[in-house]
Protein backbone atom coordinates (compact mmCIF):
# COMPACT_ATOMS: atom_id res chain seq x y z
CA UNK A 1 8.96 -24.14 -14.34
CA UNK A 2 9.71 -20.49 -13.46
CA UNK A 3 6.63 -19.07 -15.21
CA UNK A 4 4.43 -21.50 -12.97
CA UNK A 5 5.96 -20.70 -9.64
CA UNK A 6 5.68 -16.65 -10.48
CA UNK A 7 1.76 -17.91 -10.73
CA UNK A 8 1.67 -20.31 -8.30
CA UNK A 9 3.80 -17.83 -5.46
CA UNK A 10 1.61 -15.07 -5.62
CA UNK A 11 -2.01 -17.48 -6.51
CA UNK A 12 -1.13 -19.04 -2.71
CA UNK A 13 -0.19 -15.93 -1.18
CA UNK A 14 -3.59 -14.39 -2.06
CA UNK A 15 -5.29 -17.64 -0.59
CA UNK A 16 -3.62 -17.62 2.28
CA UNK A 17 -3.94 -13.99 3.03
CA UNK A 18 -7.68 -13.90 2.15
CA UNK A 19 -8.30 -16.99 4.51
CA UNK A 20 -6.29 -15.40 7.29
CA UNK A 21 -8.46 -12.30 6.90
CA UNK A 22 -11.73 -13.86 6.72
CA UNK A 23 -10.81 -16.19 10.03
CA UNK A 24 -9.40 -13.29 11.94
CA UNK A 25 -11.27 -11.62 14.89
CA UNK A 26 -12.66 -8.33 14.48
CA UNK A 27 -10.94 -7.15 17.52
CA UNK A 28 -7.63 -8.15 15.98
CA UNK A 29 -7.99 -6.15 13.04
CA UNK A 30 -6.00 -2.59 12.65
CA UNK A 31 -6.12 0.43 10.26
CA UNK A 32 -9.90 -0.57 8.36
CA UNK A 33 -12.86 -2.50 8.57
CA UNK A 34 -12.31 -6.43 7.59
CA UNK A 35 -14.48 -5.89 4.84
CA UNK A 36 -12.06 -3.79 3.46
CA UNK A 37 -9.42 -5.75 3.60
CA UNK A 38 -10.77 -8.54 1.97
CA UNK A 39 -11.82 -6.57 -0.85
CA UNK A 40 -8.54 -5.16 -1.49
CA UNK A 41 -6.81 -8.53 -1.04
CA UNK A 42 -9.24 -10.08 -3.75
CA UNK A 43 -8.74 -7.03 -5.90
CA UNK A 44 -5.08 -6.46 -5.62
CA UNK A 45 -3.55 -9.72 -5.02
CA UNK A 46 -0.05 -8.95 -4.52
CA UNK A 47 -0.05 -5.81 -3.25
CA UNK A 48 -3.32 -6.83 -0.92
CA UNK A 49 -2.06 -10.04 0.35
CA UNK A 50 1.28 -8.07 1.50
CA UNK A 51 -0.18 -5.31 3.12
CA UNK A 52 -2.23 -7.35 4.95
CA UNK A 53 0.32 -9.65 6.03
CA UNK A 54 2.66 -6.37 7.42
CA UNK A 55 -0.21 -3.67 8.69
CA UNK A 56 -3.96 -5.97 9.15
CA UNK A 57 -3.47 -7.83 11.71
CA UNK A 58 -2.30 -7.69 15.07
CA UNK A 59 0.10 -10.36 16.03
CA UNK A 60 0.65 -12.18 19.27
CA UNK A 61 3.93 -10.79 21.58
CA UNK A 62 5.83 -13.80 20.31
CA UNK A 63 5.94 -12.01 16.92
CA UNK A 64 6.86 -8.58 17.32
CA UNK A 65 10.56 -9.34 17.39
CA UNK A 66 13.29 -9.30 20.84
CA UNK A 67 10.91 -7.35 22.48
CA UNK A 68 8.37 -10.31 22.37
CA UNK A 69 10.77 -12.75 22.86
CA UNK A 70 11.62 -11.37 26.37
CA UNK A 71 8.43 -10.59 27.67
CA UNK A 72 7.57 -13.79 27.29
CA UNK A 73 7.85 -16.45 29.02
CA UNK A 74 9.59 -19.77 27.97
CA UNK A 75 8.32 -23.01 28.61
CA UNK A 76 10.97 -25.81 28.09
CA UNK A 77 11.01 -28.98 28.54
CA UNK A 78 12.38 -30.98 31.33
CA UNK A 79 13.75 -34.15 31.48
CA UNK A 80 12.20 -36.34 33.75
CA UNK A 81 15.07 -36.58 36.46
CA UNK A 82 14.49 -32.79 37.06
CA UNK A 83 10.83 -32.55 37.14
CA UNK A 84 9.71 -32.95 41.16
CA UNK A 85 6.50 -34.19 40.23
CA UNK A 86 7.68 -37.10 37.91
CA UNK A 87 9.72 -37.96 40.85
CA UNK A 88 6.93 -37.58 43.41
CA UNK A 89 4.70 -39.73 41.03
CA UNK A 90 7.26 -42.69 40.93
CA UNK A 91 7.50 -42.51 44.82
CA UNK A 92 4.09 -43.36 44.94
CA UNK A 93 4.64 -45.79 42.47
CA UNK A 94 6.81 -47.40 44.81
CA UNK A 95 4.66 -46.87 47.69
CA UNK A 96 2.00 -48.78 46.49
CA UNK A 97 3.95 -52.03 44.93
CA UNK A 98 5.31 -52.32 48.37
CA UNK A 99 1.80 -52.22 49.86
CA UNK A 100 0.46 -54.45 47.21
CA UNK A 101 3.90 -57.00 47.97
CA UNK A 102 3.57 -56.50 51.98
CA UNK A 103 -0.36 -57.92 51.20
CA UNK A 104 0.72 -61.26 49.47
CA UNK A 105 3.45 -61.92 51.72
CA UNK A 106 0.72 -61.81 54.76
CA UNK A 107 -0.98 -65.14 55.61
C-alpha cells in the first residue's frame, strides 16, 4: 500500500500542478514564461509541481496569509431576523394578503 501512495502522491501532484499551469492566466504568472513552467513541471515532477505551487503563480489576497485575511472583507451570513431586507420583503408580504383579503371581503 505504501509503495502505491509514494506513486500515486507525487503522479497527482504533477497532474494537478500541470493543469493549474496550463489553465492559469498569463498575467498571473511570475518569475518565467508559462511555457516554461510547464516544461519543467512535465520534466521534473516533484520538484516542478512544488515550485510551481510556492513561486508560479500569483494567488488571490485571501491566500497570502493574516495580511490577506484582514484586507479583506468578510461576508457572513445573516440570519433572517437581522437582515432588513428579509424583513422589508415579508412586510410586503403582508401588505398584499391584506389587500388581496380586504378585496373578497368587499361586495
Amino acid at each position: 500500500m505504501l509503495r502505491v501512495l509514494m506513486f500515486l502522491v507525487p503522479l497527482a501532484l504533477s497532474v494537478y500542478a500541470f493543469i493549474d499551469c496550463i489553465s492559469t492566466k498569463e498575467d498571473d504568472i511570475r518569475h518565467m514564461p508559462k511555457p516554461l513552467w510547464a516544461i519543467l513541471v512535465l520534466l521534473f515532477p516533484l520538484v516542478g509541481s512544488i515550485s510551481w505551487l510556492i513561486a508560479g503563480k500569483r494567488r488571490s489576497p485571501a491566500a497570502d496569509g493574516w495580511s490577506g485575511m484582514r484586507d479583506r472583507r468578510r461576508q457572513q451570513w445573516v440570519a433572517p431576523d437581522d437582515n432588513p431586507e428579509f424583513l422589508k420583503s415579508l412586510d410586503e408580504d403582508d401588505d398584499w394578503k391584506k389587500d388581496d383579503r380586504n378585496k373578497r371581503d368587499e361586495p
